[in-house]
Structures are given as C-alpha cells and as structure tokens.
PDB file of N, CA and C in Angstrom:
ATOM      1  N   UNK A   1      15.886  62.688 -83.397  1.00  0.00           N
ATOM      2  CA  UNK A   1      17.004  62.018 -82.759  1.00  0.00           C
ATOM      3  C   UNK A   1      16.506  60.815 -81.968  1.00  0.00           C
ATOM      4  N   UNK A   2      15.171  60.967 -81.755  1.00  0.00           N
ATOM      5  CA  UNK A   2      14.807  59.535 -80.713  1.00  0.00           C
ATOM      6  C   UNK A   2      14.763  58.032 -81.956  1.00  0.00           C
ATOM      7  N   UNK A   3      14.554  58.687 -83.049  1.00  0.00           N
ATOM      8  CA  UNK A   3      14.385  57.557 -83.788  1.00  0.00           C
ATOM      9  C   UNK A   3      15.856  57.061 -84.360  1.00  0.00           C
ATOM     10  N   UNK A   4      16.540  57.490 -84.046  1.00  0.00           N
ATOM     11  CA  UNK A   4      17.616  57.462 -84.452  1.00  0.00           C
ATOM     12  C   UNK A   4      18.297  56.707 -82.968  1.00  0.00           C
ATOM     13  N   UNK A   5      17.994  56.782 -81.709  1.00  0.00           N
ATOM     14  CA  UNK A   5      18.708  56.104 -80.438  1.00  0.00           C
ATOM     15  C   UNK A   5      17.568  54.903 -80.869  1.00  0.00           C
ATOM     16  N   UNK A   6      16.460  54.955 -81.089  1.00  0.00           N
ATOM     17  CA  UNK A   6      15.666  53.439 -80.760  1.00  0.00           C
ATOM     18  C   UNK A   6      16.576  52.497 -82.134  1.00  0.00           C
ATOM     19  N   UNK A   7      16.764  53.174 -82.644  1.00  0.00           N
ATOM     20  CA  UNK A   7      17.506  52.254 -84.258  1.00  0.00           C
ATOM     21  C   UNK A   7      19.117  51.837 -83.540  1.00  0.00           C
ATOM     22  N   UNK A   8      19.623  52.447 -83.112  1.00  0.00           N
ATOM     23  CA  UNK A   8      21.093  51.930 -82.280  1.00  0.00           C
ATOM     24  C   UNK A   8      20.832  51.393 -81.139  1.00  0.00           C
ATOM     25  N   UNK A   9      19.847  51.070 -80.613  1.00  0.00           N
ATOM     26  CA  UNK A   9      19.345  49.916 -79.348  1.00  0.00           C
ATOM     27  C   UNK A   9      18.964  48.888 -80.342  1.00  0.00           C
ATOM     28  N   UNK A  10      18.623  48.906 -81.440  1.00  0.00           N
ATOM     29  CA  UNK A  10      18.002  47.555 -82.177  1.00  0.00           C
ATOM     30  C   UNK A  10      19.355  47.336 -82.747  1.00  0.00           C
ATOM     31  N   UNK A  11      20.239  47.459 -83.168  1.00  0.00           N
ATOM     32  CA  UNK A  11      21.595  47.378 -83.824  1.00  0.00           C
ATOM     33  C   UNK A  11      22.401  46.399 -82.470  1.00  0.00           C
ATOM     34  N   UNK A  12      22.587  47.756 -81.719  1.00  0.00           N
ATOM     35  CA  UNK A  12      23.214  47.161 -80.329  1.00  0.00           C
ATOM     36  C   UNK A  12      22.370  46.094 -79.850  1.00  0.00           C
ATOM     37  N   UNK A  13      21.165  45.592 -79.685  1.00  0.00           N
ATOM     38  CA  UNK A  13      20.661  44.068 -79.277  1.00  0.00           C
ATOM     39  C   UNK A  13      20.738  43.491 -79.947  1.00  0.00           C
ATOM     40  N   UNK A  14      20.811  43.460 -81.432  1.00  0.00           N
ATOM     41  CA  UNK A  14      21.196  42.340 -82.479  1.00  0.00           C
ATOM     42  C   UNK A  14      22.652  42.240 -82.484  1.00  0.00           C
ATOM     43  N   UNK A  15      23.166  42.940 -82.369  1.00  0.00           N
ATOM     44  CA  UNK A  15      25.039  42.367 -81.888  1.00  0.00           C
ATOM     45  C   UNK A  15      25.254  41.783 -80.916  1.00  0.00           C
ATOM     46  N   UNK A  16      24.520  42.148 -80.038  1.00  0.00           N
ATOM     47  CA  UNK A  16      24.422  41.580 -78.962  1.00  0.00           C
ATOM     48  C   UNK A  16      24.016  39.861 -78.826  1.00  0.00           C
ATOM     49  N   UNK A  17      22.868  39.713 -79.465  1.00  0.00           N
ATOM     50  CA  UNK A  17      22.378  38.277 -79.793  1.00  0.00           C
ATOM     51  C   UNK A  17      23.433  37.597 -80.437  1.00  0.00           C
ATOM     52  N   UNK A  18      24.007  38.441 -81.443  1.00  0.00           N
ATOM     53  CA  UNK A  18      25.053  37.803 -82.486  1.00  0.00           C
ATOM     54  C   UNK A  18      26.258  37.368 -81.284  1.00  0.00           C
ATOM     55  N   UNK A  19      26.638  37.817 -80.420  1.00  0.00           N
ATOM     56  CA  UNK A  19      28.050  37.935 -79.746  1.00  0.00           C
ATOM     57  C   UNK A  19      27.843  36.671 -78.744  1.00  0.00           C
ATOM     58  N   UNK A  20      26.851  36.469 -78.507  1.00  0.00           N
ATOM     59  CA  UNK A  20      26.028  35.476 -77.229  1.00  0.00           C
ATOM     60  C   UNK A  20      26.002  34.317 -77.889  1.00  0.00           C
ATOM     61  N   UNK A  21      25.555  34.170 -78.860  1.00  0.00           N
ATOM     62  CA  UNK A  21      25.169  32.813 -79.812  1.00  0.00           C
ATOM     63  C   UNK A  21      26.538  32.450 -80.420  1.00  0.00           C
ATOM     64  N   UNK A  22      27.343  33.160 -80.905  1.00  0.00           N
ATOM     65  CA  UNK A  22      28.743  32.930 -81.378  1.00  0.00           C
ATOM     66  C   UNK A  22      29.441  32.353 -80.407  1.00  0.00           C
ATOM     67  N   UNK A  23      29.141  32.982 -78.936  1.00  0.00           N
ATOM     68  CA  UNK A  23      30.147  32.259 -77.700  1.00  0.00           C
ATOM     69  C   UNK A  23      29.426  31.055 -77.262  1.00  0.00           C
ATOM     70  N   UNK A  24      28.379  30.796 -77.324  1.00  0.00           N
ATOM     71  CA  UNK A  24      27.724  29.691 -76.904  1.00  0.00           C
ATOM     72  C   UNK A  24      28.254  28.490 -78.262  1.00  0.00           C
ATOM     73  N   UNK A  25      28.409  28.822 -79.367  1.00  0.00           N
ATOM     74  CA  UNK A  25      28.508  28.149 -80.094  1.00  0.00           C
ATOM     75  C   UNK A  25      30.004  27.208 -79.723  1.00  0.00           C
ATOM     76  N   UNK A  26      30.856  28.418 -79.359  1.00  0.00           N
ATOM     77  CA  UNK A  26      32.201  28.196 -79.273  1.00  0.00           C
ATOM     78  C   UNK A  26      32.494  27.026 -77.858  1.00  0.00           C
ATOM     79  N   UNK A  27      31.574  27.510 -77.187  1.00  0.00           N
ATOM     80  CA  UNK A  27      31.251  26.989 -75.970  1.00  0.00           C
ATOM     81  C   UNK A  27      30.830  25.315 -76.034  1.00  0.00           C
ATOM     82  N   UNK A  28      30.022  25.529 -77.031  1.00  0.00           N
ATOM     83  CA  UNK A  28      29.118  23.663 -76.980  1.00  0.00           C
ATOM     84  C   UNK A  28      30.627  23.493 -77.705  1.00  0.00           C
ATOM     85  N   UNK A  29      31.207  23.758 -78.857  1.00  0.00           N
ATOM     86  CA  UNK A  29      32.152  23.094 -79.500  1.00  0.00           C
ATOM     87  C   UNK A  29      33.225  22.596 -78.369  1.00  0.00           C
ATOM     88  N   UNK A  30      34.146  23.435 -77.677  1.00  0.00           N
ATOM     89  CA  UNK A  30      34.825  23.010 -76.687  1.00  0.00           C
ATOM     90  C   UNK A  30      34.546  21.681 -75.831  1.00  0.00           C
ATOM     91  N   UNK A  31      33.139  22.206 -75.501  1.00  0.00           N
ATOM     92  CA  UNK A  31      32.916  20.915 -74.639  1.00  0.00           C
ATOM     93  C   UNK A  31      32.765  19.665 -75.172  1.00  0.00           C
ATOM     94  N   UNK A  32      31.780  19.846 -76.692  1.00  0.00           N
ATOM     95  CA  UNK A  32      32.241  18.313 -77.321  1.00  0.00           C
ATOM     96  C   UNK A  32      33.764  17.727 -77.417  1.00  0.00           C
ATOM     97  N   UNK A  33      34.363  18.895 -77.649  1.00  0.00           N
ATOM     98  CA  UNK A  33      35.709  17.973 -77.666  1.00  0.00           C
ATOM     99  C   UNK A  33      36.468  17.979 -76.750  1.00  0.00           C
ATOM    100  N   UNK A  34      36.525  18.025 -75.021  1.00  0.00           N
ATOM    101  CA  UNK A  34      36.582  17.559 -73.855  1.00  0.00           C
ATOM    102  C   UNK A  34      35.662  16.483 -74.034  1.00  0.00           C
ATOM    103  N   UNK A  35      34.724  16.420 -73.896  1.00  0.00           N
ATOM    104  CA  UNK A  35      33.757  15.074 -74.124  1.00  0.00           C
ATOM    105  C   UNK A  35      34.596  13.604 -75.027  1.00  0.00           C
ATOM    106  N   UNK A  36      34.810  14.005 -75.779  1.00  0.00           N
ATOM    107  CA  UNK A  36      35.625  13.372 -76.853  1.00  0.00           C
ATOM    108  C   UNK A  36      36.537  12.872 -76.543  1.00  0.00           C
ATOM    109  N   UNK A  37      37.593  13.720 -75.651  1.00  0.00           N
ATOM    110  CA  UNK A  37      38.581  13.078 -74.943  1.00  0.00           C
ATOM    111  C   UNK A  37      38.701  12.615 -73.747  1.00  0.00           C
ATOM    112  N   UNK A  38      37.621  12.640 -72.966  1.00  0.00           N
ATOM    113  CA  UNK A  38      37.466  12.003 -72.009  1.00  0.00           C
ATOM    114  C   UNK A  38      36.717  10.160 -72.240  1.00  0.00           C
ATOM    115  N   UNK A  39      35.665  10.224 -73.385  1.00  0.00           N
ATOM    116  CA  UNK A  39      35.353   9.269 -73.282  1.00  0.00           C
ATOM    117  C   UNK A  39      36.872   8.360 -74.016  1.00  0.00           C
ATOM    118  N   UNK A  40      37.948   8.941 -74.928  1.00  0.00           N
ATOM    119  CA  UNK A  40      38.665   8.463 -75.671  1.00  0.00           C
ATOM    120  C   UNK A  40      39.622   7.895 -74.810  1.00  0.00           C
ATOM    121  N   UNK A  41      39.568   8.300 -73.617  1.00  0.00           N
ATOM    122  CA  UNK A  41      40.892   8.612 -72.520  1.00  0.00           C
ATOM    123  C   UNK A  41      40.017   7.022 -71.613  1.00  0.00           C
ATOM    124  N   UNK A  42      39.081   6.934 -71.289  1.00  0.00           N
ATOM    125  CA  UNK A  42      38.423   6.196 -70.314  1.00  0.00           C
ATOM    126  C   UNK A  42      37.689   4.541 -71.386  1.00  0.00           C
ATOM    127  N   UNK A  43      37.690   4.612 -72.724  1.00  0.00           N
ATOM    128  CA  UNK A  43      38.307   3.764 -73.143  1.00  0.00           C
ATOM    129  C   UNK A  43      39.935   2.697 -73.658  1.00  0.00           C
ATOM    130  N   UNK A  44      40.702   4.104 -73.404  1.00  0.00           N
ATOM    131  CA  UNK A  44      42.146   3.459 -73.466  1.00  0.00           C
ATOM    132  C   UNK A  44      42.336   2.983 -72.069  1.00  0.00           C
ATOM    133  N   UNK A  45      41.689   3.499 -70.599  1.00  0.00           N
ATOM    134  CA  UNK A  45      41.921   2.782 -69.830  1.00  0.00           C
ATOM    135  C   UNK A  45      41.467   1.488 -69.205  1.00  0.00           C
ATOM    136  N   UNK A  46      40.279   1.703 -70.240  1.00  0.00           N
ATOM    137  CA  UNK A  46      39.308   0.203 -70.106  1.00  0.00           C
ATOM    138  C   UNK A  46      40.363  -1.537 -70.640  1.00  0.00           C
ATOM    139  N   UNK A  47      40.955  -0.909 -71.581  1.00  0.00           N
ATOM    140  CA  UNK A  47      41.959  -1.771 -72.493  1.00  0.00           C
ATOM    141  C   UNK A  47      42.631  -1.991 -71.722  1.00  0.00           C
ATOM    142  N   UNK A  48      43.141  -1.034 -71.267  1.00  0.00           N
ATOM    143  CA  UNK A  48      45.043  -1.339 -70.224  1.00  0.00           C
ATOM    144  C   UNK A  48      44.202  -1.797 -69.225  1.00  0.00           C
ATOM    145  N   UNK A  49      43.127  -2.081 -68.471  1.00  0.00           N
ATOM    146  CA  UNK A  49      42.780  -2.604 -67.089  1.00  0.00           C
ATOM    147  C   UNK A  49      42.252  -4.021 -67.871  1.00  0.00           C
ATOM    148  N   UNK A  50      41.726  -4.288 -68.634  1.00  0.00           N
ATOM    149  CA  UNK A  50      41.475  -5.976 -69.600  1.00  0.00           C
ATOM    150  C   UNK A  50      42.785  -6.227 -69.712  1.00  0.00           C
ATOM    151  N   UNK A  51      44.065  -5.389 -69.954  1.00  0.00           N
ATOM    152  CA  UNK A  51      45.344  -6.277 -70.644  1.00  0.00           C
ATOM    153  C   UNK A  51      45.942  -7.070 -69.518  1.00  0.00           C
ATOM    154  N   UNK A  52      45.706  -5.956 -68.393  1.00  0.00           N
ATOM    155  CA  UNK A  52      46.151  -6.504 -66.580  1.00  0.00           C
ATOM    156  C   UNK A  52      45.653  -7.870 -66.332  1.00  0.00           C
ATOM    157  N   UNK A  53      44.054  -7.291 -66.023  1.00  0.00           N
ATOM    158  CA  UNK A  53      43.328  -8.549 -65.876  1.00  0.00           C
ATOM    159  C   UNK A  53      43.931  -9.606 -66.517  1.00  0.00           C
ATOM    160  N   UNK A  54      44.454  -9.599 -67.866  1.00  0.00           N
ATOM    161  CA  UNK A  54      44.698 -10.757 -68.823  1.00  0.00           C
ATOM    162  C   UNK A  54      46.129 -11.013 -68.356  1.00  0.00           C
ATOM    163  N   UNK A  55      47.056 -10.401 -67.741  1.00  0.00           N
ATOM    164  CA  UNK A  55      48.207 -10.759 -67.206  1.00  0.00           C
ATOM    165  C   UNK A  55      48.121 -10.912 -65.835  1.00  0.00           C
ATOM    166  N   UNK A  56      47.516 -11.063 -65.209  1.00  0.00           N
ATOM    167  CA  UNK A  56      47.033 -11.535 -63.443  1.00  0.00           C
ATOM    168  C   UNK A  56      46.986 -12.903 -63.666  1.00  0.00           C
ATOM    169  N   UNK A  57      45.579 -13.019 -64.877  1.00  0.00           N
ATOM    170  CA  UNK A  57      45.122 -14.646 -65.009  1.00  0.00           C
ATOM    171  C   UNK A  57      46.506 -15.327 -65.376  1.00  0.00           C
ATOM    172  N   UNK A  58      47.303 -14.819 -66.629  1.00  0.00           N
ATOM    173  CA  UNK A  58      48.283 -15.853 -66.936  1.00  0.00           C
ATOM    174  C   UNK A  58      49.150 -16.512 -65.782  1.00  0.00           C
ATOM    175  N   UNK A  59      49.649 -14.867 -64.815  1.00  0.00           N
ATOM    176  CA  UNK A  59      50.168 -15.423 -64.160  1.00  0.00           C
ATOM    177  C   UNK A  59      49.994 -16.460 -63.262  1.00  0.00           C
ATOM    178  N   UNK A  60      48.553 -16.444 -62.630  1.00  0.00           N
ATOM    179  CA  UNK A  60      47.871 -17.206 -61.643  1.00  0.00           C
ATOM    180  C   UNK A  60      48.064 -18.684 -62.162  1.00  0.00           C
ATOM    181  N   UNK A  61      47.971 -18.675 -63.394  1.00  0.00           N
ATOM    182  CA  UNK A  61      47.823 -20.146 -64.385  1.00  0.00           C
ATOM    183  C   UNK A  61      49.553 -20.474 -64.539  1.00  0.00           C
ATOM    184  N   UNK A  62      50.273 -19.522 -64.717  1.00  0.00           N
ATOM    185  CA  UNK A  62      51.554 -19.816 -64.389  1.00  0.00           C
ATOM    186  C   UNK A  62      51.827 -20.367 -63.086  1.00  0.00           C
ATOM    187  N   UNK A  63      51.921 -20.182 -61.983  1.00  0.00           N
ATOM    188  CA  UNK A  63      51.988 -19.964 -60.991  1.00  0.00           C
ATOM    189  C   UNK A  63      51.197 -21.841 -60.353  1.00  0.00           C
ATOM    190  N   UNK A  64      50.197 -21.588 -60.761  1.00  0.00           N
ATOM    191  CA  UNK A  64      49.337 -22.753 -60.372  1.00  0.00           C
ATOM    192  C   UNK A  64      50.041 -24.041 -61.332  1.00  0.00           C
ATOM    193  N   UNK A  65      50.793 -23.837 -62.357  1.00  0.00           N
ATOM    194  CA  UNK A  65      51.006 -24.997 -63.486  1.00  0.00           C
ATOM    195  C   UNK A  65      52.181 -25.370 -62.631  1.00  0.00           C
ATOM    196  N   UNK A  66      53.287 -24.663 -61.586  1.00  0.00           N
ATOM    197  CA  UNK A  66      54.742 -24.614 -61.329  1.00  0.00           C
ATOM    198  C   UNK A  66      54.116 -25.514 -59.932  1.00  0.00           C
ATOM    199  N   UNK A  67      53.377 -25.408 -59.467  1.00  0.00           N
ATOM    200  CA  UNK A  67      52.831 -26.120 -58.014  1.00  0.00           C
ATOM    201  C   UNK A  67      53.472 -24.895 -56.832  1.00  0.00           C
ATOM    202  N   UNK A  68      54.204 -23.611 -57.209  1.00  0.00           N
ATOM    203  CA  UNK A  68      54.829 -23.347 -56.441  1.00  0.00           C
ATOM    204  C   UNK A  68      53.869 -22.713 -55.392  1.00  0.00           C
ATOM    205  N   UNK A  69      54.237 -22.909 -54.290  1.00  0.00           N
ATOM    206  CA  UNK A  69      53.372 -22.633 -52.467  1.00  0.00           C
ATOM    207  C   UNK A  69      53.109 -20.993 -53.175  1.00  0.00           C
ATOM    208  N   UNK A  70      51.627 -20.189 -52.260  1.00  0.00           N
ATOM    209  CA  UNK A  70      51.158 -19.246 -52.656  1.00  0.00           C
ATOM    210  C   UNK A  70      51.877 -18.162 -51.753  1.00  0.00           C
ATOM    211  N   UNK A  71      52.611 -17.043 -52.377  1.00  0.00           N
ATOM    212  CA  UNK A  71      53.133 -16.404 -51.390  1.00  0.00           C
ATOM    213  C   UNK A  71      52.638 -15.420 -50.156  1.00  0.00           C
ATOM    214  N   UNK A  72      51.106 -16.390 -50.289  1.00  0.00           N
ATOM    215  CA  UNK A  72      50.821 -15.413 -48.650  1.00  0.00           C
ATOM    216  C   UNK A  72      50.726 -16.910 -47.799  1.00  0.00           C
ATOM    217  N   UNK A  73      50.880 -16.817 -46.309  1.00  0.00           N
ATOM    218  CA  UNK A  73      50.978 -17.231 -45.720  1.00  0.00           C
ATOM    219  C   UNK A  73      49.578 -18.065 -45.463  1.00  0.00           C
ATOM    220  N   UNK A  74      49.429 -19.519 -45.186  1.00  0.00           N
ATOM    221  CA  UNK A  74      48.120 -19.757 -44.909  1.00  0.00           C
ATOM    222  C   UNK A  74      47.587 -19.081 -43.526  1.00  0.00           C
ATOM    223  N   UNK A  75      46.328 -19.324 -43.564  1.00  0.00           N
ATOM    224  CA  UNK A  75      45.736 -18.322 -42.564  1.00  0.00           C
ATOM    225  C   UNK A  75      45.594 -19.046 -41.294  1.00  0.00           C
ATOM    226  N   UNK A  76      45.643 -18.535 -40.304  1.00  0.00           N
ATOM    227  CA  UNK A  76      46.079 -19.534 -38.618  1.00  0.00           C
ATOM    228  C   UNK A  76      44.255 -19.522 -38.617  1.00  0.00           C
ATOM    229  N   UNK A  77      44.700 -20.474 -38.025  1.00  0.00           N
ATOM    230  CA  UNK A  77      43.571 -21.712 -37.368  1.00  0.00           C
ATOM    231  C   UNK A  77      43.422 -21.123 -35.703  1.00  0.00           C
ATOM    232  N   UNK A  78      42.800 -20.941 -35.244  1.00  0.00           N
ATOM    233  CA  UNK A  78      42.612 -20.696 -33.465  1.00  0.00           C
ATOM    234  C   UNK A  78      42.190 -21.899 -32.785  1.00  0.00           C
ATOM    235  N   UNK A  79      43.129 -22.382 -31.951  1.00  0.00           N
ATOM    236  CA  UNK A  79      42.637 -23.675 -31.314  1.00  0.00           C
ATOM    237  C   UNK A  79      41.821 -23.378 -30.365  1.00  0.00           C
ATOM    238  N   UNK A  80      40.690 -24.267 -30.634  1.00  0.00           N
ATOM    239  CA  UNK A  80      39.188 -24.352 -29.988  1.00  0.00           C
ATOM    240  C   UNK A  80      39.442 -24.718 -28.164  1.00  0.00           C
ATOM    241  N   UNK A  81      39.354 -24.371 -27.270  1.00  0.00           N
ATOM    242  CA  UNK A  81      39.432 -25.404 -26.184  1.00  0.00           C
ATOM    243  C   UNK A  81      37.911 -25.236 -25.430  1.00  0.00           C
ATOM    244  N   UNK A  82      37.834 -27.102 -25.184  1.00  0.00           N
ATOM    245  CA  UNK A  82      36.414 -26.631 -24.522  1.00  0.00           C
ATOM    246  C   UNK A  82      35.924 -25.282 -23.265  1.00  0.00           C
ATOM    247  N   UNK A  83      35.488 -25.437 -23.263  1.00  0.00           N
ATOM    248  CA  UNK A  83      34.895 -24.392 -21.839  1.00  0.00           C
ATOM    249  C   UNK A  83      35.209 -25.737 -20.616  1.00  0.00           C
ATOM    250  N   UNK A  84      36.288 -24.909 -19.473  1.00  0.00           N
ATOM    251  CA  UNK A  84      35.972 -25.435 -18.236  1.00  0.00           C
ATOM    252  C   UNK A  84      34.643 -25.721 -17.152  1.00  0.00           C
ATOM    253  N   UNK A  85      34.691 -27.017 -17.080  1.00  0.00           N
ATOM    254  CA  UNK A  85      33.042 -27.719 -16.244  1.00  0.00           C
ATOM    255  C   UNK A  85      32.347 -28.468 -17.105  1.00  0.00           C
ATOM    256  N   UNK A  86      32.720 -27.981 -18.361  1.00  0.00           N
ATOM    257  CA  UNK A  86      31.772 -28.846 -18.795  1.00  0.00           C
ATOM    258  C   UNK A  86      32.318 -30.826 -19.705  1.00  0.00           C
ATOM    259  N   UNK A  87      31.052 -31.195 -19.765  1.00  0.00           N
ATOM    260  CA  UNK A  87      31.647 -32.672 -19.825  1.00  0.00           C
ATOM    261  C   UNK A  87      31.735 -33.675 -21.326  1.00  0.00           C
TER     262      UNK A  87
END
C-alpha cells in the first residue's frame, strides 16, 4: 500500500503542476490583453489631444487673422514711485 500512496502523490503533484501552469497561462493571456487595451486606449488619446492641439492653433490663427483684442485682460503695470529723500 505505500507504493501505491507514493504513486498518488506523483499523480496528485503532476496535476498539480498541470493546474498551476494552465492558470498562469490564463493569467499571462489576460494580461496581454489588458496590455493591449490600454496601450490601444492611450493611443486613441494621443490623437484626440493632437486633434485639440490642432484646433487651439486654428483658432489662435483665427483669432489673430480677425485683429480681435485677446480676451484676457492686459496685465497692470505698478507705478514705480521714487523713494522719498532721494534726488
């Protein structure tokens, strides 16, 4: 009977290996394809942030072609006054 439990410990650790390597397998697969969609996801946003960029400039070039005043306010000036005493 002992040879018979050491033969179902070698059965049971080779299923065992088998069950580990099957989930790891399943495991790398998943993550490639999170991988996949993340880089797929962070190139579509690369595009839509170039299309912006490319509609900022037009507008700026719009904007600059019309002469129209920039809608922020120019920036105040602080009037200098000398220091009292001196000449």
């Amino acid at each position: 009977m002992d040879g018979q439990d050491t033969e179902d410990m070698k059965q049971s650790s080779a299923d065992m290996t088998v069950f580990v390597q099957n989930l790891l397998q399943q495991m790398q697969a998943r993550f490639q394809t999170m991988s996949e969609s993340i880089v797929t996801k962070i190139d579509e946003m690369g595009g839509r942030i170039n299309e912006l960029e490319q509609s900022i400039s037009e507008l700026k070039t719009e904007m600059g072609a019309e002469g129209s005043p920039s809608p922020l306010p120019p920036p105040k000036t602080e009037d200098v006054k000398p220091e009292e005493g001196s000449a």
